[in-house]
C-alpha atoms as a PDB file:
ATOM      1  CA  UNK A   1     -42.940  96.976  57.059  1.00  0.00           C
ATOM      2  CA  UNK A   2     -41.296  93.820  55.819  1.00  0.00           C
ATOM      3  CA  UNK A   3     -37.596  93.163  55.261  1.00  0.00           C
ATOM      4  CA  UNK A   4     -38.107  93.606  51.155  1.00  0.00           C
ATOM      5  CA  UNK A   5     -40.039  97.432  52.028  1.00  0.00           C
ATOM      6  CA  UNK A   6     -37.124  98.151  54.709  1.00  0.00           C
ATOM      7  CA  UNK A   7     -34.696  97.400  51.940  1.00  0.00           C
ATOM      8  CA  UNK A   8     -35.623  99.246  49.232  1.00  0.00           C
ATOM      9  CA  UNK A   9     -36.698 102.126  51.111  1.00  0.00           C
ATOM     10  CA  UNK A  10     -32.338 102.034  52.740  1.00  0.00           C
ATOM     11  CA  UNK A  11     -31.421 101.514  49.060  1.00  0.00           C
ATOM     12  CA  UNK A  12     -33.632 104.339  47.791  1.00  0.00           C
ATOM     13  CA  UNK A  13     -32.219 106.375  50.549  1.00  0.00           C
ATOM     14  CA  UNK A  14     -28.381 106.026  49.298  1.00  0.00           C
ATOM     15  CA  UNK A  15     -29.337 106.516  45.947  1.00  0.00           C
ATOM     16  CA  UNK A  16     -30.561 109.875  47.251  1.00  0.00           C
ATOM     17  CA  UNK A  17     -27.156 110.464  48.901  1.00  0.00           C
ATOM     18  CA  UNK A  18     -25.054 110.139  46.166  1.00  0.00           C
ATOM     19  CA  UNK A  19     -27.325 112.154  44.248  1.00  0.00           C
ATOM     20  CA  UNK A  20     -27.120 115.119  46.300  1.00  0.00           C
ATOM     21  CA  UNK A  21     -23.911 114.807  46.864  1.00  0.00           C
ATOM     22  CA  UNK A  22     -22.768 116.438  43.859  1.00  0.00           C
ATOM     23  CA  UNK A  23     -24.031 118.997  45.195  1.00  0.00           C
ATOM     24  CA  UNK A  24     -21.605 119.542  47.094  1.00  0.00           C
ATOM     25  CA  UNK A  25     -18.856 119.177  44.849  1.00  0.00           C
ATOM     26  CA  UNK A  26     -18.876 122.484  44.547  1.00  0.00           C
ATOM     27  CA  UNK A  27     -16.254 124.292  46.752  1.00  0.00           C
ATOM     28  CA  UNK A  28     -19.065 127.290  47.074  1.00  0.00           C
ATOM     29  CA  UNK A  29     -21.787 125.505  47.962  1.00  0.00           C
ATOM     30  CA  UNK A  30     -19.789 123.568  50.719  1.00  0.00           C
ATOM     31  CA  UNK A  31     -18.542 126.589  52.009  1.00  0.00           C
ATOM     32  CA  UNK A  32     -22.169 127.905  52.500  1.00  0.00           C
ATOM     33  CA  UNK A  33     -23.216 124.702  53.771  1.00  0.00           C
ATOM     34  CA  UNK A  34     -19.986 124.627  56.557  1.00  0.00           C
ATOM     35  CA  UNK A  35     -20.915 128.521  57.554  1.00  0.00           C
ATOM     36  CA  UNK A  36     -24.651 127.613  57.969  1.00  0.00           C
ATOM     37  CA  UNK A  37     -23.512 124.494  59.789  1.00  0.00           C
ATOM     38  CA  UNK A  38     -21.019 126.711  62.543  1.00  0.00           C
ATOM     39  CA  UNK A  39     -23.756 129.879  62.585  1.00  0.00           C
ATOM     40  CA  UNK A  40     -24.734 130.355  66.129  1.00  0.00           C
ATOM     41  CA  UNK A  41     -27.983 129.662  65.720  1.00  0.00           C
ATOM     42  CA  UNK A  42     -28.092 127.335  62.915  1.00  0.00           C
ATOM     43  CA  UNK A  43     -29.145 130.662  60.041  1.00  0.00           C
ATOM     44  CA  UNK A  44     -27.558 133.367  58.085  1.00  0.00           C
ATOM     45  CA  UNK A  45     -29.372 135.823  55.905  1.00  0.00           C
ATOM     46  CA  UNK A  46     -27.737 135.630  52.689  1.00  0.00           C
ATOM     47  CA  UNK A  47     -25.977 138.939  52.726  1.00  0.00           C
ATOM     48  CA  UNK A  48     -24.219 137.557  55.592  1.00  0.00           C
ATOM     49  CA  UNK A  49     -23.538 134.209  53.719  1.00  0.00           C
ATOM     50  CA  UNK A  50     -21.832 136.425  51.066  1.00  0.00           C
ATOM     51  CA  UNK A  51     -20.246 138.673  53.380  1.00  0.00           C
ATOM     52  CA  UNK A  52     -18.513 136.359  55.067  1.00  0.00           C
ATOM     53  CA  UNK A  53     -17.676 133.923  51.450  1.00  0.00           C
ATOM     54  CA  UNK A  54     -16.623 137.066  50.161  1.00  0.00           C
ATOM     55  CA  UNK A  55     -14.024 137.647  53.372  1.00  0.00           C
ATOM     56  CA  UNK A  56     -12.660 134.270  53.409  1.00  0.00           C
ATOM     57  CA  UNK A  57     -12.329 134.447  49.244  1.00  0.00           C
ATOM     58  CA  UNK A  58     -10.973 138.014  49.399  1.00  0.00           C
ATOM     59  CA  UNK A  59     -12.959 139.043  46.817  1.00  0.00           C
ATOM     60  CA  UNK A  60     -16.152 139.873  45.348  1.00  0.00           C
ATOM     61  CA  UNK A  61     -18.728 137.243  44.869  1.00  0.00           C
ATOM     62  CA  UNK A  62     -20.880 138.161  41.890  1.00  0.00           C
ATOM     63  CA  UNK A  63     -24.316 138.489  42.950  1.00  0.00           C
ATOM     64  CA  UNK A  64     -26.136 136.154  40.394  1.00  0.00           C
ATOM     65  CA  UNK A  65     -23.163 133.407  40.848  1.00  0.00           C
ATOM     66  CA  UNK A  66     -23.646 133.772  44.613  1.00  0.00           C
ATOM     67  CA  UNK A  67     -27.137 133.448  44.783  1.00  0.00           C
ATOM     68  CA  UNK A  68     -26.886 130.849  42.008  1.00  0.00           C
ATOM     69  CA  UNK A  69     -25.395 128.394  44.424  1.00  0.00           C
ATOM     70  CA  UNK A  70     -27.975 129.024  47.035  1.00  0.00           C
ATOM     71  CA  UNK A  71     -30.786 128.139  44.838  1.00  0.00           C
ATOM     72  CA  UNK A  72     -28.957 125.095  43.547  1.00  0.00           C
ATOM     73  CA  UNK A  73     -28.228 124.103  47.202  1.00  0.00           C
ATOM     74  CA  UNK A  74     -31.867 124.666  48.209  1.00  0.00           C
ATOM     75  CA  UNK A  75     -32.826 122.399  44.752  1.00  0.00           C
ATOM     76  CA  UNK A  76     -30.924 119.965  46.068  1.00  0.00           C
ATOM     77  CA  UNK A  77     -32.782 119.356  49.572  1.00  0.00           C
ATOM     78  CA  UNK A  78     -29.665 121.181  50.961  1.00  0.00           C
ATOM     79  CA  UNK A  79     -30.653 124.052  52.580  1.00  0.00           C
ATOM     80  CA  UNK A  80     -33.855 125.930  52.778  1.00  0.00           C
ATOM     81  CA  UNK A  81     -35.354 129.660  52.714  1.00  0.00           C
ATOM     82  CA  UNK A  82     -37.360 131.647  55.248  1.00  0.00           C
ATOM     83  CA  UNK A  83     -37.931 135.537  54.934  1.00  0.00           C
ATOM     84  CA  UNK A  84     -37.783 137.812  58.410  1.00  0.00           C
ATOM     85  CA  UNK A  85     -38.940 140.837  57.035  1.00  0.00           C
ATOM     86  CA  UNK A  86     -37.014 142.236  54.585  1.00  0.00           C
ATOM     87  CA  UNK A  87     -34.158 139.538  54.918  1.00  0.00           C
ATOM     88  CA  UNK A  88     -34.066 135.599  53.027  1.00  0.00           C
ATOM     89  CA  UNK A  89     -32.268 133.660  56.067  1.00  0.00           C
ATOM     90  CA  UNK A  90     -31.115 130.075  55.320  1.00  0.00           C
ATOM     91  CA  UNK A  91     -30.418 126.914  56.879  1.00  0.00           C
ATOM     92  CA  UNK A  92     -29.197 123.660  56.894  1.00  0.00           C
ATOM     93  CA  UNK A  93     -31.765 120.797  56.034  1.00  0.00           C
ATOM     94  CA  UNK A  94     -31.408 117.547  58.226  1.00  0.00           C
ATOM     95  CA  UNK A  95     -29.919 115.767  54.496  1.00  0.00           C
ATOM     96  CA  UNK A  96     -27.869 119.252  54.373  1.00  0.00           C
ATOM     97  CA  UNK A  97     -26.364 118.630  57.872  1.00  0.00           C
ATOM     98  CA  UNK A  98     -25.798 114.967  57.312  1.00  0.00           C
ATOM     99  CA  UNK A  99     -23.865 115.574  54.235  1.00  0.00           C
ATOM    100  CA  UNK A 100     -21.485 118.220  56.231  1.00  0.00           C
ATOM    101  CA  UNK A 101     -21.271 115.861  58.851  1.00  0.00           C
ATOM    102  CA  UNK A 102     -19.933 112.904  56.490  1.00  0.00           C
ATOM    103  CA  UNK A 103     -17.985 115.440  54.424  1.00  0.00           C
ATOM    104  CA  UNK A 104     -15.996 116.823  57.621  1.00  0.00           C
ATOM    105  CA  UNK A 105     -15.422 113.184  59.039  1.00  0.00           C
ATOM    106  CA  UNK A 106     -14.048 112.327  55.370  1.00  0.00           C
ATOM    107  CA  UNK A 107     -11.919 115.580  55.354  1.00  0.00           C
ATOM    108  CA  UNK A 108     -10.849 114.579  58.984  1.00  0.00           C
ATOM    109  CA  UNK A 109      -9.818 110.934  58.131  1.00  0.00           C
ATOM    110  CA  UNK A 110      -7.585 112.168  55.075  1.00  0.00           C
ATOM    111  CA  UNK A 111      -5.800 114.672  57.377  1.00  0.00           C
ATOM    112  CA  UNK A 112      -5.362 112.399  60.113  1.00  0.00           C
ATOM    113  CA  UNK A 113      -4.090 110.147  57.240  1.00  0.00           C
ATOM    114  CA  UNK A 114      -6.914 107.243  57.295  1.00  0.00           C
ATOM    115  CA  UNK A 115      -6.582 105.746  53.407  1.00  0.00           C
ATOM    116  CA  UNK A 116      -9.361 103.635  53.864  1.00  0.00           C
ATOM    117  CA  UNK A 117     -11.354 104.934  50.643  1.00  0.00           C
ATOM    118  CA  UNK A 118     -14.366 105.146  52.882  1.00  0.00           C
END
């Protein structure tokens, strides 16, 4: 790989960031994406996603909203979908767990009262 392929290929990859990132603008879809992230195991099935959205929200999470944001968040490269038996269970993608990561160290820094803009 030359410098030139190395560089586009780290440009293409930010691009791709801030792309999916506005994914996550949405407070829903970051809240699935922080409960996926602090699951045990890494997984939820989805009525467990919207059990426990619909427990922090106290209230009722529409079913075609709710499962609205999951596909958009497994669009995005986010999360994806496996079926155990009857049940959809989803997870956190590796861009899906960097984008948590660098969305709870910005959260952090802005409590902690860092103004850095970064």
């Amino acid at each position: 790989m030359t410098a030139a392929t190395g560089t586009v290929t780290l440009e293409r990859s930010r691009s791709q960031d801030r792309d999916m990132s506005k994914w996550l603008r949405s407070g829903r879809r970051r809240d699935i994406c922080f409960l996926l992230a602090g699951s045990e195991d890494g997984e939820l099935r989805s009525q467990q996603l919207k059990s426990r959205l619909e427990s922090h929200y106290d209230e009722h999470l529409e079913p075609k909203s709710f499962y609205g944001s999951l596909s958009a968040l497994e669009d995005a490269g986010f999360v994806e979908k496996h079926t155990e038996g009857l049940y959809d269970v989803y997870a956190l993608t590796e861009a899906g767990e960097r984008r948590v990561r660098d969305h709870y160290e910005w959260v952090r820094d802005c409590l902690e009262g860092d103004d850095s803009g970064e």
